[in-house]
Protein backbone atom coordinates (compact mmCIF):
# COMPACT_ATOMS: atom_id res chain seq x y z
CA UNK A 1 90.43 116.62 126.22
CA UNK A 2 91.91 113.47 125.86
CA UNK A 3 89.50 112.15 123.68
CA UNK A 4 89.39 115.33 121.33
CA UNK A 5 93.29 114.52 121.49
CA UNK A 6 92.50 111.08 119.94
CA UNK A 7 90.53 111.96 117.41
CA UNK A 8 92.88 114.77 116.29
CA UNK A 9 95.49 111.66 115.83
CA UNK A 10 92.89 109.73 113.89
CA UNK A 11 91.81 112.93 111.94
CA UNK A 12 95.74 113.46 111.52
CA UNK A 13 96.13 109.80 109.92
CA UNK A 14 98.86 109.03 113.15
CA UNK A 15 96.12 107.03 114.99
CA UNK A 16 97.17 104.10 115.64
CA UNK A 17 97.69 101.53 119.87
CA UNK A 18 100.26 103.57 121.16
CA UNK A 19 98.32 106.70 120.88
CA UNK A 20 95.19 104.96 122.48
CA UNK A 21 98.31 103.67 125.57
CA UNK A 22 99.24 106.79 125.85
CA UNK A 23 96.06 108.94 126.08
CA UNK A 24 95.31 105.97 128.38
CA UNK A 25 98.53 106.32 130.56
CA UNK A 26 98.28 110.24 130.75
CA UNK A 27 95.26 110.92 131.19
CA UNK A 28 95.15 108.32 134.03
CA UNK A 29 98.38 109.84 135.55
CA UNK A 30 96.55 113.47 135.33
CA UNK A 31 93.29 112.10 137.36
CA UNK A 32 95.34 110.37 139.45
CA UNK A 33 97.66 113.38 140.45
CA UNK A 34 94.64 114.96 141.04
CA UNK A 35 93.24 112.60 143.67
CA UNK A 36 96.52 112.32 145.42
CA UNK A 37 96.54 116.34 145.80
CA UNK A 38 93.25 116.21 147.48
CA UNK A 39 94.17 113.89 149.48
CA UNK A 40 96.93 115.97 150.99
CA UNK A 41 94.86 119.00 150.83
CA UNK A 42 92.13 117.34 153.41
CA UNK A 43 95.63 115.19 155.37
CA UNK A 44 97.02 118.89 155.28
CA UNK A 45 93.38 120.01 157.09
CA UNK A 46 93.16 117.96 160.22
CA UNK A 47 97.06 118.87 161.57
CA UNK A 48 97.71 121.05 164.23
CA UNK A 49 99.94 124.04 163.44
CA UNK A 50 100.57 125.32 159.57
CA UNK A 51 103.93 124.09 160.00
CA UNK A 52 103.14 121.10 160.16
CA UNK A 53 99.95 121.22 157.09
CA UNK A 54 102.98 122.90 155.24
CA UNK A 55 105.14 119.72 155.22
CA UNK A 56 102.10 117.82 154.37
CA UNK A 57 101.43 119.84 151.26
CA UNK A 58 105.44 119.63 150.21
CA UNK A 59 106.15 116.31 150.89
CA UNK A 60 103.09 115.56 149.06
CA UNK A 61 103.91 117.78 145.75
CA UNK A 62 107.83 116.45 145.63
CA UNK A 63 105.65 112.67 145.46
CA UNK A 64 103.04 113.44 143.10
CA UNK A 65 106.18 115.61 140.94
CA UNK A 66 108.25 112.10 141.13
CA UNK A 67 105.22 109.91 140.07
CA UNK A 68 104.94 112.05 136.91
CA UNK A 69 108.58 112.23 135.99
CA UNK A 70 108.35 108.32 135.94
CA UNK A 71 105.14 108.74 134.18
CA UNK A 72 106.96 110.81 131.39
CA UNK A 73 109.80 108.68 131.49
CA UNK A 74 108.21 104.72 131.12
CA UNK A 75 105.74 107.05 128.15
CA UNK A 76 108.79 107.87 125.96
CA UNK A 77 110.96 104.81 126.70
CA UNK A 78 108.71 102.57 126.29
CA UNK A 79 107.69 101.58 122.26
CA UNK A 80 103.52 100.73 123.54
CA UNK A 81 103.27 104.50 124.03
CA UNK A 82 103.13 107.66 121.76
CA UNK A 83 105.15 110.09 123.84
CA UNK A 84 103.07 112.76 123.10
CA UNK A 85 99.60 111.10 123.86
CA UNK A 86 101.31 111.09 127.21
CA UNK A 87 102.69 114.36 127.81
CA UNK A 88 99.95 116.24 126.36
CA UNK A 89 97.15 114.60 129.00
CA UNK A 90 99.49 115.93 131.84
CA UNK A 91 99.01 119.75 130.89
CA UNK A 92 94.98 118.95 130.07
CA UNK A 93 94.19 120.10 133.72
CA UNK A 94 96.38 123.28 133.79
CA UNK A 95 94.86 124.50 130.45
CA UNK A 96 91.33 123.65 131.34
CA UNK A 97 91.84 125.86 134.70
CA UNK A 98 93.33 128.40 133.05
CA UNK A 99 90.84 128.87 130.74
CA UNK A 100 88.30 128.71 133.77
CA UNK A 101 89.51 131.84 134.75
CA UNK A 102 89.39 133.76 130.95
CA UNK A 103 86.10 136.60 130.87
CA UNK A 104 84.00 134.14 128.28
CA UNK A 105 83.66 131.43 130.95
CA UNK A 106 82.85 133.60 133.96
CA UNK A 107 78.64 133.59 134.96
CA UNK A 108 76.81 136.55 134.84
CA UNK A 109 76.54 136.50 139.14
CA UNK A 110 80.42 136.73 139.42
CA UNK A 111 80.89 139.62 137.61
């Protein structure tokens, strides 16, 4: 998605570093937020009471929420990034799993 976000700039004629930073820096963020949620998901796993898998899962989400606020923040403060080559890579994975779940995309064995 990123990529077909890059060439939309270039097709656009607003290609240009910052877009290429910031499809760089959000795109990373998004894979990394990812990661970090597994993480938590399999930490969440191994603990003894769902209390306690609970905090795990929270403590992890208020984290990966304050690594993307600074994410958002150092993408439009910062003149090496196009603000929206950031932003845009963030919401990538929501779309992409929402779409997931629209009739077109399901296999013929699930329905």
């Amino acid at each position: 998605m990123s990529v077909i976000m890059v060439v939309v700039f270039a097709i656009i004629g607003k290609f240009d570093y910052t877009v290429l930073l910031g499809a760089l820096l959000g795109g990373g963020s998004a894979i990394l937020e990812f990661f970090l949620m597994a993480l938590a998901v399999q930490k969440s796993v191994q603990r003894d009471t769902p209390e306690e898998a609970k905090l795990v899962i929270q403590n992890s989400h208020t984290r990966r929420l304050l690594l993307l606020a600074v994410v958002v923040i150092v993408g439009i403060k910062l003149p090496y990034f196009n603000w929206i080559a950031v932003v845009l890579p963030l919401i990538f994975p929501k779309l992409i799993i929402y779409a997931k779940t629209l009739p077109i995309f399901r296999r013929k064995e699930e329905e």
